[in-house]
N, C-alpha and C. Protein backbone atom coordinates (compact mmCIF):
# COMPACT_ATOMS: atom_id res chain seq x y z
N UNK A 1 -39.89 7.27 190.66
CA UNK A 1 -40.46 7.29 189.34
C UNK A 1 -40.72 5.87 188.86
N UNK A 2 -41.32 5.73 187.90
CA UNK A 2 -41.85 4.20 187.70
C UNK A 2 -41.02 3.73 186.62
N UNK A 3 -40.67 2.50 186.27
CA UNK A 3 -40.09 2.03 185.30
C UNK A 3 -41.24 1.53 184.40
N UNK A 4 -41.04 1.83 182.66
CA UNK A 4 -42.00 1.05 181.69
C UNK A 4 -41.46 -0.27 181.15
N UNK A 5 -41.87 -1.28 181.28
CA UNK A 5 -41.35 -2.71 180.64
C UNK A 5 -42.29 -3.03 178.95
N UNK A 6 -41.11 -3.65 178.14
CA UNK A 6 -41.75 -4.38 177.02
C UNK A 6 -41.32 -5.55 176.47
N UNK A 7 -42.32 -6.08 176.09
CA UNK A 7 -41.37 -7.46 176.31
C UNK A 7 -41.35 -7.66 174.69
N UNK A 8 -39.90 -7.90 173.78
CA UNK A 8 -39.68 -8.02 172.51
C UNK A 8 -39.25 -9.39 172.04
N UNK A 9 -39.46 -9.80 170.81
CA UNK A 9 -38.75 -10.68 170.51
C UNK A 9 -38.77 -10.95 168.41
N UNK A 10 -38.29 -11.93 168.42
CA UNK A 10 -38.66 -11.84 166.71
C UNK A 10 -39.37 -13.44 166.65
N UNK A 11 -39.92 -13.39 165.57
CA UNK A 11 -40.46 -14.23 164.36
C UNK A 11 -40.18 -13.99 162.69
N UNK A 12 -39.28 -14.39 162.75
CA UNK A 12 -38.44 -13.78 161.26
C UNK A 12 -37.77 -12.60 161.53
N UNK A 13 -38.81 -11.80 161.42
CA UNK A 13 -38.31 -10.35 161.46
C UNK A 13 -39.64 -9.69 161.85
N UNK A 14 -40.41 -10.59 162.79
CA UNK A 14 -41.21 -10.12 163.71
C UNK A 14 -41.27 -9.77 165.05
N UNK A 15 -41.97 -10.10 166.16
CA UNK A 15 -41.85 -9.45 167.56
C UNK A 15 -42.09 -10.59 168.77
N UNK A 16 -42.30 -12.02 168.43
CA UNK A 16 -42.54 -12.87 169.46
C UNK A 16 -41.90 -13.86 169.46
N UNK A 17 -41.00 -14.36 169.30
CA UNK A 17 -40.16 -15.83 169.56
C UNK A 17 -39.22 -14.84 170.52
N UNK A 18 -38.37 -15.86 171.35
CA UNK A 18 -36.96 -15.35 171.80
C UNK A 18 -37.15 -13.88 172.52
N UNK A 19 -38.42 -14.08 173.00
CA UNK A 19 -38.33 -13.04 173.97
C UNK A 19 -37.78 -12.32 174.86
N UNK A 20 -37.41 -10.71 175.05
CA UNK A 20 -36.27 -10.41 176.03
C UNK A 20 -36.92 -8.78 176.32
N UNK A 21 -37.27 -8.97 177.57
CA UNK A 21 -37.52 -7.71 178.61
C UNK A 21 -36.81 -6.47 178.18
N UNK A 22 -37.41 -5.80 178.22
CA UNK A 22 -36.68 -4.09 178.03
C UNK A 22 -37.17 -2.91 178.60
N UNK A 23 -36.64 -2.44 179.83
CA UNK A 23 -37.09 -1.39 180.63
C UNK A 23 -36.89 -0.19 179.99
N UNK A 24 -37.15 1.09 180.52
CA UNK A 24 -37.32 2.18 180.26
C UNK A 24 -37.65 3.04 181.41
N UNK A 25 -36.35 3.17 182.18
CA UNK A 25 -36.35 4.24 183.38
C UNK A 25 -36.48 5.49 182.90
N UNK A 26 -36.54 6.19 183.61
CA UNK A 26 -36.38 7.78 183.58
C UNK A 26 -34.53 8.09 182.87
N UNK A 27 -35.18 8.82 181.49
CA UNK A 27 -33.90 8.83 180.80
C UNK A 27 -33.34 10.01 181.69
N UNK A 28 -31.51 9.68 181.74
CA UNK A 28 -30.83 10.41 182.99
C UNK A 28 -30.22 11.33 181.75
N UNK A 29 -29.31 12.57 182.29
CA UNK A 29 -28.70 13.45 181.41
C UNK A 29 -27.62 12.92 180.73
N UNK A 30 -27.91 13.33 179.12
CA UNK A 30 -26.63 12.76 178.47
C UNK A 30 -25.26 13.42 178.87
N UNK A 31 -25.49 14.53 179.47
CA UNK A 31 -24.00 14.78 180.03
C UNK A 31 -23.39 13.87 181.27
N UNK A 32 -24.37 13.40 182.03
CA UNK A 32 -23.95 12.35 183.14
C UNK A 32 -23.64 11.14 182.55
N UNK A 33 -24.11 10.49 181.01
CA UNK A 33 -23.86 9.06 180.71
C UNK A 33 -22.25 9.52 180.37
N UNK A 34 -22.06 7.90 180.16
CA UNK A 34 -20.60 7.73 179.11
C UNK A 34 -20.95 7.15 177.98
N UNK A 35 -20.04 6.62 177.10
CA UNK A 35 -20.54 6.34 175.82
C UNK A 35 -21.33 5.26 175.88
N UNK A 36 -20.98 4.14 176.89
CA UNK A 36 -21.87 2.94 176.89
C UNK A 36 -22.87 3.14 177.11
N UNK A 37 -23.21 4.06 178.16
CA UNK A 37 -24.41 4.02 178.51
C UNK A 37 -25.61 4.93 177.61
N UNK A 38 -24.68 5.95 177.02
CA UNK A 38 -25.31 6.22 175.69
C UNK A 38 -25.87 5.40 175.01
N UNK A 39 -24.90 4.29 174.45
CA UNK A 39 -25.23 3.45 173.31
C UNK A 39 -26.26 2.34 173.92
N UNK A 40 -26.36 2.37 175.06
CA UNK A 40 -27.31 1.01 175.40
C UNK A 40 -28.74 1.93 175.72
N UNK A 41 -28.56 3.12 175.48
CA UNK A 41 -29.98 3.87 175.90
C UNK A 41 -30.29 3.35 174.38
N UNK A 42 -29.43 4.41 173.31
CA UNK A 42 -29.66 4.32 171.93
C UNK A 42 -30.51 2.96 171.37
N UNK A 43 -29.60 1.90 171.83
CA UNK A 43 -30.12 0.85 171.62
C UNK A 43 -31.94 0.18 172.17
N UNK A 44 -31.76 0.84 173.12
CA UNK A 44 -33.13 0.55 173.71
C UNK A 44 -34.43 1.39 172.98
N UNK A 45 -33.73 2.52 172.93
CA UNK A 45 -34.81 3.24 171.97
C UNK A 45 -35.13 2.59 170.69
N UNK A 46 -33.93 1.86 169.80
CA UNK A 46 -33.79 1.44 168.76
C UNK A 46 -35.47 0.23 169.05
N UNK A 47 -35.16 -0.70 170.09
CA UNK A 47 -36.03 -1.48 170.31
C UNK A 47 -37.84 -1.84 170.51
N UNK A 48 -37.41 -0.49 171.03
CA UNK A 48 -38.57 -0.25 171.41
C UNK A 48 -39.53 0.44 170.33
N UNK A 49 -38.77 1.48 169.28
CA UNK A 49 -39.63 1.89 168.01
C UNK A 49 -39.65 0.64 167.17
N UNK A 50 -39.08 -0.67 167.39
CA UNK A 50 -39.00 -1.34 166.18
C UNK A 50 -40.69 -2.11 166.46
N UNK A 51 -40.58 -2.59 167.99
CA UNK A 51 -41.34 -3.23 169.05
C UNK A 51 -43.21 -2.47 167.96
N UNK A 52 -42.95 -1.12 168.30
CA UNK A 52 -43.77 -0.23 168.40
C UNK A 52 -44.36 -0.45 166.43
N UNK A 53 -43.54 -0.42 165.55
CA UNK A 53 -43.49 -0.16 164.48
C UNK A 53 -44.39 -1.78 164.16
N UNK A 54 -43.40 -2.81 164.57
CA UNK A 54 -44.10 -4.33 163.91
C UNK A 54 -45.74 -4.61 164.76
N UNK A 55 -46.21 -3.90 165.93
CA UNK A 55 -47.15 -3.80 166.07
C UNK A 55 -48.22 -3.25 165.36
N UNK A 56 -47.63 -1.90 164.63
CA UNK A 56 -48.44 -1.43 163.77
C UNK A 56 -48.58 -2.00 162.25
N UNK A 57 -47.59 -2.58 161.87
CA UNK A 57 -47.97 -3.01 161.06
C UNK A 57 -48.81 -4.41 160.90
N UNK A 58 -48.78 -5.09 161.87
CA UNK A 58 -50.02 -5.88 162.04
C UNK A 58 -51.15 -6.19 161.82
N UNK A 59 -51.28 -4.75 162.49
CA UNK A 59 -52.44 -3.83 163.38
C UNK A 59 -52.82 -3.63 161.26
N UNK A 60 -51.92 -3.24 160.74
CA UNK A 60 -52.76 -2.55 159.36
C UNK A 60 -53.33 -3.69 159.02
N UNK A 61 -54.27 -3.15 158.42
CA UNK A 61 -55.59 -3.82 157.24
C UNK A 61 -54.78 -4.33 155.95
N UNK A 62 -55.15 -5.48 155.32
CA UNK A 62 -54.60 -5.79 154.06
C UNK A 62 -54.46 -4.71 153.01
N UNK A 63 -53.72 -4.52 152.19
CA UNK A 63 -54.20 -3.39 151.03
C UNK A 63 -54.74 -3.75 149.94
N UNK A 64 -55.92 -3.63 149.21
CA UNK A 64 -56.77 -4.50 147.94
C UNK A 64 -56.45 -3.47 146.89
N UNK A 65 -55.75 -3.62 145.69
CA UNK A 65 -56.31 -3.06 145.01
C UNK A 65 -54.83 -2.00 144.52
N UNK A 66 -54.35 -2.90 143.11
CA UNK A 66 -53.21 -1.85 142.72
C UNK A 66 -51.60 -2.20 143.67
N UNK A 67 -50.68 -1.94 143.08
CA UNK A 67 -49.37 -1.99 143.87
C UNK A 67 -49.04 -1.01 144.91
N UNK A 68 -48.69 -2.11 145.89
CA UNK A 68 -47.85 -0.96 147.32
C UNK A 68 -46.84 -1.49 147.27
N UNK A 69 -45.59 -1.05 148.07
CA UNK A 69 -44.71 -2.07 148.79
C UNK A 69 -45.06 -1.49 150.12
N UNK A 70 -44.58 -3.13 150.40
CA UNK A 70 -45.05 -3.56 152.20
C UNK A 70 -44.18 -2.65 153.17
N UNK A 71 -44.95 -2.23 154.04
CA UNK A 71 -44.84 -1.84 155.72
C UNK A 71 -43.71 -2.47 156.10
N UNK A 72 -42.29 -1.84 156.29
CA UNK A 72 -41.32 -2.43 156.85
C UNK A 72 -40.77 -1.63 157.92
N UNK A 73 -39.83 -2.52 158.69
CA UNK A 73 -38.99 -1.92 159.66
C UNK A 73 -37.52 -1.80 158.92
N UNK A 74 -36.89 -0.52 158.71
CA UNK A 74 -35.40 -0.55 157.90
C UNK A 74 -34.44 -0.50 159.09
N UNK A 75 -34.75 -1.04 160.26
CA UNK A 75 -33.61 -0.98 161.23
C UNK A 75 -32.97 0.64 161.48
N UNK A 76 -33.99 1.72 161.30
CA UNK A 76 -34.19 2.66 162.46
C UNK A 76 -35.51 3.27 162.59
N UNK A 77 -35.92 2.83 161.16
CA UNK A 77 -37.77 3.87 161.37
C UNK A 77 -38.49 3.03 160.79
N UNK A 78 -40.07 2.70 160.78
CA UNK A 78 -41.22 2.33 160.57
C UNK A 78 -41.92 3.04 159.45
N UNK A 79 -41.81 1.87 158.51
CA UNK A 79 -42.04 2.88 156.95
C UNK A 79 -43.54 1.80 156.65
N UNK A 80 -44.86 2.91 156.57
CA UNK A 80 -45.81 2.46 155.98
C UNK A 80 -46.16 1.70 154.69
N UNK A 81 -46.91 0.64 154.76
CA UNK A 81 -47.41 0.39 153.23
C UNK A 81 -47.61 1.63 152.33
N UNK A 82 -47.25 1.93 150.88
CA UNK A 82 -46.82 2.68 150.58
C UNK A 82 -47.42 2.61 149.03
N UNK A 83 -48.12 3.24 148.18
CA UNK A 83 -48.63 2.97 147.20
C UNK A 83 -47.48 3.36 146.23
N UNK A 84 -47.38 2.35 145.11
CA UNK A 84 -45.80 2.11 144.11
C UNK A 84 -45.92 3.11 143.52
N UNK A 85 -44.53 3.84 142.82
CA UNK A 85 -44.17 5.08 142.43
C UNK A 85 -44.36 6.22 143.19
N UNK A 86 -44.11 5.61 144.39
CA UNK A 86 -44.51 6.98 144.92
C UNK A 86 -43.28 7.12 145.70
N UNK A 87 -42.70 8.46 146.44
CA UNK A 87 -41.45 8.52 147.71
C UNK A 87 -42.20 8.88 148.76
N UNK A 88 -42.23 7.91 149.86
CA UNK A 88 -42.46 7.70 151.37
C UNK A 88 -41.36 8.96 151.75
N UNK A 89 -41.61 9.75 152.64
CA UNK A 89 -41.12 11.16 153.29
C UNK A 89 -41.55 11.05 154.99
N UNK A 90 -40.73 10.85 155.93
CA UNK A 90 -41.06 10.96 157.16
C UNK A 90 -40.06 11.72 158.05
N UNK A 91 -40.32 12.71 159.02
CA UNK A 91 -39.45 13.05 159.58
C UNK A 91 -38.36 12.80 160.19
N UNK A 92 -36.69 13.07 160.36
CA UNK A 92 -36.00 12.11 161.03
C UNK A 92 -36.23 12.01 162.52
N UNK A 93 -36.27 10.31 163.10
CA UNK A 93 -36.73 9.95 164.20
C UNK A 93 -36.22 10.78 165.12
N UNK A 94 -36.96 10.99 166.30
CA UNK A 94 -35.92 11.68 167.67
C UNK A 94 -35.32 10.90 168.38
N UNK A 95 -35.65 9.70 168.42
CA UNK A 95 -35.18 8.51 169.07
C UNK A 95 -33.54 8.16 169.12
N UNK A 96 -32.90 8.61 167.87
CA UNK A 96 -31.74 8.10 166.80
C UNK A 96 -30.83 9.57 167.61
N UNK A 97 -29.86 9.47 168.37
CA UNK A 97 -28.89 10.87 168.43
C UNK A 97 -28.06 11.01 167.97
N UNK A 98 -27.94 12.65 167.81
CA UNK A 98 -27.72 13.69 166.62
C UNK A 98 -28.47 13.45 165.67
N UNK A 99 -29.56 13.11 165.26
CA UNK A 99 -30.33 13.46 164.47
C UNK A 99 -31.40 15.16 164.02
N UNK A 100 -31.41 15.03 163.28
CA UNK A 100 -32.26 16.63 163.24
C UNK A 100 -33.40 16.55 162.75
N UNK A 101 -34.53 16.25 163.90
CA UNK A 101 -36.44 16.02 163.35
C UNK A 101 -36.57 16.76 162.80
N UNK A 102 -36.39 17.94 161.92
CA UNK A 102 -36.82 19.15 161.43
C UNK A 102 -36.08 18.72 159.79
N UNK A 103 -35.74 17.85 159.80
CA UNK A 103 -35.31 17.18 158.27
C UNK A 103 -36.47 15.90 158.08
N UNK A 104 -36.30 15.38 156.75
CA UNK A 104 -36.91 14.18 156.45
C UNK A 104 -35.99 13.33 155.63
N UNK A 105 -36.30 11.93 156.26
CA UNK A 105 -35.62 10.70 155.15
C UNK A 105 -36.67 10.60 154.71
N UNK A 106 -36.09 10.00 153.05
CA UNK A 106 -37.04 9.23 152.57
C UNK A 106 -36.58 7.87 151.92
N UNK A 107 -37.64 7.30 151.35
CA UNK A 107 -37.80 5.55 150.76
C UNK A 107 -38.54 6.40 149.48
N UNK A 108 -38.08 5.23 148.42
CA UNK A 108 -38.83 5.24 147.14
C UNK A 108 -39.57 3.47 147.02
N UNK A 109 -41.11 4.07 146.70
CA UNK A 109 -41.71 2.95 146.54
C UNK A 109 -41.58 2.54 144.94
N UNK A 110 -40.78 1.66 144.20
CA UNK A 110 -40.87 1.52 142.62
C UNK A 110 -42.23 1.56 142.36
N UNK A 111 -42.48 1.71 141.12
CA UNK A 111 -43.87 1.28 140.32
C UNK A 111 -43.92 -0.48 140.02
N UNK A 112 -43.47 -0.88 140.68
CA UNK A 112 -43.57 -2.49 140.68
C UNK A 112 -44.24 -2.83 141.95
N UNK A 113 -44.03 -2.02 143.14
CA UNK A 113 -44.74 -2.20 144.22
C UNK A 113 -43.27 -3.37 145.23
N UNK A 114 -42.57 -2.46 145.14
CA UNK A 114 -41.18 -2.64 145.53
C UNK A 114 -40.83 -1.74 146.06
N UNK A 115 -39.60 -1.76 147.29
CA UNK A 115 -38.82 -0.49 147.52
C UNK A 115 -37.16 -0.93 147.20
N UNK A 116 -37.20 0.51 146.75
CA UNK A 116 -35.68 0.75 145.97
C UNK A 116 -34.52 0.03 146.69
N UNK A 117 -33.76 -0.72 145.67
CA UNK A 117 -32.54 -1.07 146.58
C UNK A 117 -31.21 -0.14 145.68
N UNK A 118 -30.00 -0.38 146.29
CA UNK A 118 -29.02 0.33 145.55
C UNK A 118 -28.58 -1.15 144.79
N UNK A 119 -27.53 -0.21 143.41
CA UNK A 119 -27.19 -1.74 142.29
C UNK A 119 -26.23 -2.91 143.42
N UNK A 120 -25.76 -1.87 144.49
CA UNK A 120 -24.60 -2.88 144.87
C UNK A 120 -24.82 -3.50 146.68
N UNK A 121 -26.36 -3.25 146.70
CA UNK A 121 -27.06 -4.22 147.52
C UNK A 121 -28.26 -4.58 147.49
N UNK A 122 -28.73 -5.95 148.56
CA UNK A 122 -29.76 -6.46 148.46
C UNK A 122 -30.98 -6.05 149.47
N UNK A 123 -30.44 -4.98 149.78
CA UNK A 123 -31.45 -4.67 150.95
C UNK A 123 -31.94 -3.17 150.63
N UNK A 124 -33.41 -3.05 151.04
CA UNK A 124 -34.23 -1.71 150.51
C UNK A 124 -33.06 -0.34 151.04
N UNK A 125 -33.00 0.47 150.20
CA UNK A 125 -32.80 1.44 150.65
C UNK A 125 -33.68 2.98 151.53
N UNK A 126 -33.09 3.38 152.21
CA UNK A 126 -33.53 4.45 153.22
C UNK A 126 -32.54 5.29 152.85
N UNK A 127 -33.05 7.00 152.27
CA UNK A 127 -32.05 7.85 152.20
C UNK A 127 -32.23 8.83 153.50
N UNK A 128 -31.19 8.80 154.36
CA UNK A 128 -31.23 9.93 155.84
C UNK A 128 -29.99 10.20 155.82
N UNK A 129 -29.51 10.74 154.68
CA UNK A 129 -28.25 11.72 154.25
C UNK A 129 -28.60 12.89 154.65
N UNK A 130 -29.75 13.18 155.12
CA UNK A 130 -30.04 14.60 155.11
C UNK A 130 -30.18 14.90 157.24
N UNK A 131 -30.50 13.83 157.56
CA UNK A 131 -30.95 13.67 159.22
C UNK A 131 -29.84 13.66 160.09
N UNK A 132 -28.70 12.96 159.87
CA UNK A 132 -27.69 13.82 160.88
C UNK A 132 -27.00 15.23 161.06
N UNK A 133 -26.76 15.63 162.25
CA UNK A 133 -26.85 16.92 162.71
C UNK A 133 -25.08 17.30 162.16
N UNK A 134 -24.21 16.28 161.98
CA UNK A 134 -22.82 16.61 162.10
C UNK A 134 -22.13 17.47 163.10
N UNK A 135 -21.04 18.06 163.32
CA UNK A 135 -20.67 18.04 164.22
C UNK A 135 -20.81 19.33 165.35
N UNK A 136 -21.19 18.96 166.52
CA UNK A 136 -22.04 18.97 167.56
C UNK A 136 -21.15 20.97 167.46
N UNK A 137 -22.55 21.71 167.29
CA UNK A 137 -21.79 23.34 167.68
C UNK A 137 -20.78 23.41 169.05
N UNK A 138 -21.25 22.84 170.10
CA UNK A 138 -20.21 23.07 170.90
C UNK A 138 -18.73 22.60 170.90
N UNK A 139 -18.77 21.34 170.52
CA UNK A 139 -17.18 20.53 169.50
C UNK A 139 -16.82 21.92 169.08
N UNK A 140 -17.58 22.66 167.83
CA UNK A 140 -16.54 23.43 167.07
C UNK A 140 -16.49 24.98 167.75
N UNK A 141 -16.89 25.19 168.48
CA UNK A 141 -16.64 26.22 169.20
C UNK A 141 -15.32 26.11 170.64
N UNK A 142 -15.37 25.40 170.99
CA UNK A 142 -14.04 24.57 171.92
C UNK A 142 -12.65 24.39 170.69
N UNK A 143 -13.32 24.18 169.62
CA UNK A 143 -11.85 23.70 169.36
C UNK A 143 -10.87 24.19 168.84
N UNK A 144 -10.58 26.05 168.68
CA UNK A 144 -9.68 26.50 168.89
C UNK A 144 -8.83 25.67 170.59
N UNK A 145 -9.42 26.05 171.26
CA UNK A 145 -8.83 26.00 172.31
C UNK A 145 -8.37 24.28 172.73
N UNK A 146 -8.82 23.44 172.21
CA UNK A 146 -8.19 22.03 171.99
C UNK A 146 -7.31 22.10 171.46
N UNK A 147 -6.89 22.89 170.17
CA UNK A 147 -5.99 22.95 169.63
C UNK A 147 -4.31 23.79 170.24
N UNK A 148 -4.66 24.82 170.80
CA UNK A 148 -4.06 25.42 171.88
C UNK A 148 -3.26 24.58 172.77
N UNK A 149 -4.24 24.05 173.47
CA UNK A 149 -4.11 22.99 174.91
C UNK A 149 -3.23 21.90 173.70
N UNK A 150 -3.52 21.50 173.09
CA UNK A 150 -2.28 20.06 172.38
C UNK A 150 -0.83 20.93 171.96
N UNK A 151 -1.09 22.02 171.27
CA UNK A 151 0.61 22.80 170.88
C UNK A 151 0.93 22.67 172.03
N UNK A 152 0.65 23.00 173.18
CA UNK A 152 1.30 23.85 174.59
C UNK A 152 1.70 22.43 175.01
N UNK A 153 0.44 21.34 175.19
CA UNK A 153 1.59 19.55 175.71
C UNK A 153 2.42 19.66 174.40
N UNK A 154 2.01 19.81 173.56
CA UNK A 154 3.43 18.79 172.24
C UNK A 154 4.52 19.67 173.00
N UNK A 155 4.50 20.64 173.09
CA UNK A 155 5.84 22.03 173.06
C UNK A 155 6.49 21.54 174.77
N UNK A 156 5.66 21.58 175.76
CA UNK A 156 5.91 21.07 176.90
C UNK A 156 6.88 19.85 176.71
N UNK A 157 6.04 18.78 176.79
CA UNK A 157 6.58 17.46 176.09
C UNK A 157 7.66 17.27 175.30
N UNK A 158 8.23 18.29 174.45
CA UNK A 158 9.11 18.38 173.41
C UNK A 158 10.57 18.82 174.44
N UNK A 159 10.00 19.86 174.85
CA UNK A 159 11.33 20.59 175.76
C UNK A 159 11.65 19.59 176.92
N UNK A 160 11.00 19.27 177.63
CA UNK A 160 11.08 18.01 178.55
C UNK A 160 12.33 16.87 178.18
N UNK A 161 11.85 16.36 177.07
CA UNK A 161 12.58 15.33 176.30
C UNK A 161 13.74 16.35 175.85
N UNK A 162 13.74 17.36 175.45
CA UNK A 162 15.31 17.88 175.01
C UNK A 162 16.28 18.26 176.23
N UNK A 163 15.34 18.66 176.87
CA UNK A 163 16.37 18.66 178.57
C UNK A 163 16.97 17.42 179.16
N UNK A 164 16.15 16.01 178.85
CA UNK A 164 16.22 14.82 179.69
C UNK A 164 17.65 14.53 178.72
N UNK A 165 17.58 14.71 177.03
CA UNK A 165 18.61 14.35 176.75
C UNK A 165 19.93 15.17 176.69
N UNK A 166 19.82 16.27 176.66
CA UNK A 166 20.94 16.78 177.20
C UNK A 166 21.85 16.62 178.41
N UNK A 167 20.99 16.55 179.44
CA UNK A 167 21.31 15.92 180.89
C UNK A 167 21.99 14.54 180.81
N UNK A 168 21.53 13.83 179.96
CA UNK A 168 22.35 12.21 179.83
C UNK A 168 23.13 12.23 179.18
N UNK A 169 23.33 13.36 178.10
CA UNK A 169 25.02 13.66 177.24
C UNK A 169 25.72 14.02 178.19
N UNK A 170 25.35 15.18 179.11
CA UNK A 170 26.63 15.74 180.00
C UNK A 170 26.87 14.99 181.10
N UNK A 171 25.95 14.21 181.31
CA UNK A 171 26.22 12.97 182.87
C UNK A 171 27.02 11.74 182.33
N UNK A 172 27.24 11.68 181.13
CA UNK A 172 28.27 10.70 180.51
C UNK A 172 29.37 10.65 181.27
């Protein structure tokens, strides 16, 4: 199978200084990764929509005429120039796991031609309270039986240790 290469980097919080290669093999089964290798897929995906996103916004035409706020990357999705007072609505990414595409985050564009921050930071806000999946159906279907399997070691474990010390009272 072929590998896809891209080559990323920033300029502020753009895509060309400090350039650094990023492949894209044939994604393998998440049941075969471990967590690292999860998180360095995650991460690559992360890269590659950002890669994908500051291209497009480039790529856009100036906007004339009336307040927007600007085309940003919020460090997981690619949010369009956006005409002020209005709420930007996009589906949650597939890229991002446990996420659920069949929800939407959104951004609020102010009527100043701003996007919303919260009082107790300086950075735009993104609401995707609604886009994670929480916890995974199969987790909660197993976990009677996790729970099972730990009484039976604690109880194991417990009697073990009450035998070992009995045995060292009477071997006194």
């Amino acid at each position: 199978m072929a590998t896809t290469c891209a080559t990323l980097g920033e300029r502020g919080k753009s895509i060309f200084l400090n350039k650094t290669t990023v492949c894209r093999s044939p994604i393998p089964s998440i049941l075969a990764m471990d967590r690292q290798e999860a998180q360095v897929l995650q991460n690559r995906s992360l890269l590659e929509a950002q890669y994908r996103c500051e291209k497009q916004l480039l790529a856009e035409p100036p906007v004339e005429g009336g307040d927007y706020c600007p085309g940003t990357w919020d460090d997981i999705m690619c949010w369009p120039t956006t005409p002020s007072g209005t709420v930007a609505r996009q589906p949650c990414p597939e890229y991002i796991s446990n996420f659920n595409t069949a929800e939407f985050a959104v951004k609020e564009c102010l009527s100043n031609g701003t996007w919303y921050h919260r009082p107790s930071s300086d950075h735009p806000f993104t609401n995707y309270s609604r886009c994670p999946l929480g916890i995974p159906m199969d987790l909660l279907t197993h976990m009677p039986k996790i729970r099972l399997m730990y009484k039976i070691g604690y109880g194991i474990s417990l009697t073990t240790l009450f035998i070992a010390v009995l045995i060292m009272l009477f071997c006194r």
